[in-house]
C-alpha atoms as a PDB file:
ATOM      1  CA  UNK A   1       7.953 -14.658  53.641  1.00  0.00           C
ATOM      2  CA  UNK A   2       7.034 -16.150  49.797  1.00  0.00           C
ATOM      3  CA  UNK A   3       7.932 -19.139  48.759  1.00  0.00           C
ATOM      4  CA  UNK A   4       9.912 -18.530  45.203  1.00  0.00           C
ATOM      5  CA  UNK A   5       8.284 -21.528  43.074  1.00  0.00           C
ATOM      6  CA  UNK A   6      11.695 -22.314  40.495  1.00  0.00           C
ATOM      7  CA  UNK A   7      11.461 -23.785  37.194  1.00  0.00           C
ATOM      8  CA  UNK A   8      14.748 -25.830  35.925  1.00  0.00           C
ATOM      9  CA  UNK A   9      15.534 -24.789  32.432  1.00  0.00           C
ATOM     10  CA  UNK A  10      18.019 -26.201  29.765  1.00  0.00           C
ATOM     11  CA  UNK A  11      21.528 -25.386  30.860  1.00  0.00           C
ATOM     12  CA  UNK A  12      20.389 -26.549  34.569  1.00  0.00           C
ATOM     13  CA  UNK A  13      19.820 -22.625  35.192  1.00  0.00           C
ATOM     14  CA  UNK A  14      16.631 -22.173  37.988  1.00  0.00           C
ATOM     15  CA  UNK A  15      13.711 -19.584  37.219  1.00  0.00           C
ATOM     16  CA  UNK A  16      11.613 -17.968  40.036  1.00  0.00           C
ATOM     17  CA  UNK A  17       8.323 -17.987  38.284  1.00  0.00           C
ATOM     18  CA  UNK A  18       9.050 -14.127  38.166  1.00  0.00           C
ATOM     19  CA  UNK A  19      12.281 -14.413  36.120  1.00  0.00           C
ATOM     20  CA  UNK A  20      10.318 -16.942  33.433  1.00  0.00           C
ATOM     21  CA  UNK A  21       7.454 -14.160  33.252  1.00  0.00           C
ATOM     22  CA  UNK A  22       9.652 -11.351  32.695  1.00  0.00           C
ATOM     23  CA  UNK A  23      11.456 -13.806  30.094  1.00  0.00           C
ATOM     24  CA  UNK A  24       8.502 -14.908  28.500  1.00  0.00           C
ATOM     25  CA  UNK A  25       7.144 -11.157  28.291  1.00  0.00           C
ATOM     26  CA  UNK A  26      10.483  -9.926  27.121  1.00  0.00           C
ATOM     27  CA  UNK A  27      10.576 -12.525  24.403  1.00  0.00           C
ATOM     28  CA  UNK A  28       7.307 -11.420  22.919  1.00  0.00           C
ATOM     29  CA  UNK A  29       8.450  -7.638  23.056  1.00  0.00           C
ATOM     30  CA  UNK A  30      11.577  -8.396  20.632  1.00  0.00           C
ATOM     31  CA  UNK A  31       9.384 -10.439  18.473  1.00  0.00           C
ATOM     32  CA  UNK A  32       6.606  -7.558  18.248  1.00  0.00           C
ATOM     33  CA  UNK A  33       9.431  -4.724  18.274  1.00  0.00           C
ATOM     34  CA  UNK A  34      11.009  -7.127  14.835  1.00  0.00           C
ATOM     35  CA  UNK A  35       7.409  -7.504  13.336  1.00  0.00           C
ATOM     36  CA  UNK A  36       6.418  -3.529  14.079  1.00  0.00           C
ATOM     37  CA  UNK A  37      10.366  -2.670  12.574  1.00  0.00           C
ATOM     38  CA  UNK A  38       9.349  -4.861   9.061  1.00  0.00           C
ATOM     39  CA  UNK A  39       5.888  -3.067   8.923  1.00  0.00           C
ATOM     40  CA  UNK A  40       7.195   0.007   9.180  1.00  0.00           C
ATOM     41  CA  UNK A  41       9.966  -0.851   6.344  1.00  0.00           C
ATOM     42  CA  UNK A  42       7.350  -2.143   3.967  1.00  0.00           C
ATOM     43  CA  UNK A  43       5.160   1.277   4.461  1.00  0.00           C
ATOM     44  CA  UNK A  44       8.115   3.900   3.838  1.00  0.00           C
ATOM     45  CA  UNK A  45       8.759   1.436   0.594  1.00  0.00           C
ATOM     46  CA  UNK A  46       5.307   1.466  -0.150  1.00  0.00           C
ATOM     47  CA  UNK A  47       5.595   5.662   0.121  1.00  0.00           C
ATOM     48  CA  UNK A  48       8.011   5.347  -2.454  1.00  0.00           C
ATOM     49  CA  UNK A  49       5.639   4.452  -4.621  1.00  0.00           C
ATOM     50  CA  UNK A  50       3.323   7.307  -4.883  1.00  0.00           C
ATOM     51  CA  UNK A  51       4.585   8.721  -7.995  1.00  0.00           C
ATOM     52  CA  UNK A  52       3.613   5.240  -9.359  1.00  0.00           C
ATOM     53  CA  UNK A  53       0.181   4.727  -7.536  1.00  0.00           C
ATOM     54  CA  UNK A  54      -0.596   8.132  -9.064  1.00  0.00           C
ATOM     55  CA  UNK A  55       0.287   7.222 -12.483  1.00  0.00           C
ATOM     56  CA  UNK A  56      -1.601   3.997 -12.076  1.00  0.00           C
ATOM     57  CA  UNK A  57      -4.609   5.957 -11.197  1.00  0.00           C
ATOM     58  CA  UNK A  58      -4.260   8.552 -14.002  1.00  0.00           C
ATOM     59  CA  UNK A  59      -4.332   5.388 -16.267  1.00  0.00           C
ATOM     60  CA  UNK A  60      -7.436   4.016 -14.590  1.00  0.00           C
ATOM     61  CA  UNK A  61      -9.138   7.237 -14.979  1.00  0.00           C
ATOM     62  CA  UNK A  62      -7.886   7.799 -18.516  1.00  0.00           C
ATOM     63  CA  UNK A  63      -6.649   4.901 -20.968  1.00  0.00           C
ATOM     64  CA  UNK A  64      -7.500   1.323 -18.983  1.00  0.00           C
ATOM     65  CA  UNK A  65     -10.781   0.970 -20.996  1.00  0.00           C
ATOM     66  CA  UNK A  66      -9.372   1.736 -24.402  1.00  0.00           C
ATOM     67  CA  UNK A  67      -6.366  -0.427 -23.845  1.00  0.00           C
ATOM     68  CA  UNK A  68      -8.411  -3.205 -22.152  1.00  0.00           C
ATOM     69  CA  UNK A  69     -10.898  -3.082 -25.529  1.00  0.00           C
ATOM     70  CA  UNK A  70      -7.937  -3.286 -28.006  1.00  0.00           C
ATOM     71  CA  UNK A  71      -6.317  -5.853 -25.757  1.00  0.00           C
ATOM     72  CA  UNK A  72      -9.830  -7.843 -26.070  1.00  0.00           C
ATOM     73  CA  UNK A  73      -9.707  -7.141 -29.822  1.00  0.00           C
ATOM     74  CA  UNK A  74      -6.313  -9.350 -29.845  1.00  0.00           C
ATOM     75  CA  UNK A  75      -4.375  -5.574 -30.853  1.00  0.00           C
ATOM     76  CA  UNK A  76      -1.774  -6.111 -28.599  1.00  0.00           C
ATOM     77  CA  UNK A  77       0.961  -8.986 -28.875  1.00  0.00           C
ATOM     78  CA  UNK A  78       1.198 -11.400 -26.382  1.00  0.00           C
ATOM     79  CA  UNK A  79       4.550 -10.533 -25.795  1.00  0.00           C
ATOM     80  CA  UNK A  80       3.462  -7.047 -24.012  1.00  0.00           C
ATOM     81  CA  UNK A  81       2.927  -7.531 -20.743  1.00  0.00           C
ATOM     82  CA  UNK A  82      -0.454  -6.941 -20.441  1.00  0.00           C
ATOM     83  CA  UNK A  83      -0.933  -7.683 -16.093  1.00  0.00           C
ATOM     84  CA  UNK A  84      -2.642  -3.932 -15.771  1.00  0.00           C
ATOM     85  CA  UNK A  85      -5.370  -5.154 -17.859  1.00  0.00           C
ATOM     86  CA  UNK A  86      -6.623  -8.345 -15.799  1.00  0.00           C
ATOM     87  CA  UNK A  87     -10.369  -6.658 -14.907  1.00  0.00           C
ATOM     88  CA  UNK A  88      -9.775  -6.614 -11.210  1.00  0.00           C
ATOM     89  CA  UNK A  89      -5.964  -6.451 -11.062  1.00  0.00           C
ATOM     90  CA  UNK A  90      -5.227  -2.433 -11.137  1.00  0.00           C
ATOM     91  CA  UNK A  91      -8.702  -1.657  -9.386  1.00  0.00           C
ATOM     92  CA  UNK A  92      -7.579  -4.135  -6.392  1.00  0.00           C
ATOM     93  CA  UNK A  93      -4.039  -3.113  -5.962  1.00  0.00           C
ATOM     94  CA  UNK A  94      -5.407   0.738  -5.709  1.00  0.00           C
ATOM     95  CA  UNK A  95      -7.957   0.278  -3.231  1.00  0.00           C
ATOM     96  CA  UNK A  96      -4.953  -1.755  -1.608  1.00  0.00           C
ATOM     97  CA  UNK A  97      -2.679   0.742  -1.113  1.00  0.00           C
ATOM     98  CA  UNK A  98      -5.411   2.745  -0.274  1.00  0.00           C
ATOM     99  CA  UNK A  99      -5.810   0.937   3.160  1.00  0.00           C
ATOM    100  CA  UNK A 100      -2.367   2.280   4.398  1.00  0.00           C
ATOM    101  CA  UNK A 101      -3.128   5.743   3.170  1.00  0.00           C
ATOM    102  CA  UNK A 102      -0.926   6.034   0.491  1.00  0.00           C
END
């Protein structure tokens, strides 16, 4: 016969060491299962986006340079945003959502 080790918890409830394993375990699952459920959430949204990735890399491929130049040449007001032209800024985000094959 085995001797059931027991571990108190709060609420003065007993655990075989079996019960606090299968706890434990079952603990990590729902915190995976949440984590895996907020992934997948952010990937569908970032689907949603490939009209806009594809626009973004039309622009790259197209217009970034010129606009970047007459940004550079002080031909755009400050009041434009102007975050696509930061030198790294659109190439990073791209190769970004390239990772997760979008």
């Amino acid at each position: 016969m085995t001797r059931k080790k027991t571990i108190k918890t709060s609420g003065d409830t007993e655990l075989s060491e079996v019960e606090r394993r299968v706890a434990e375990q079952s603990a990590r699952l729902r915190e995976v299962s949440k984590a895996l459920k907020k992934a997948r959430e952010g990937i569908e949204a970032l689907q949603a986006q490939r009209d806009n990735i594809a626009e973004l890399e039309r622009y790259l491929a197209t217009d970034w340079q010129a606009d970047y130049e007459a940004d550079e040449r002080g031909e755009i007001s400050k009041a434009v945003a102007r975050d696509v032209l930061g030198q790294d800024t659109l190439y990073d985000l791209l190769e970004e959502t390239s990772e997760f094959g979008v």
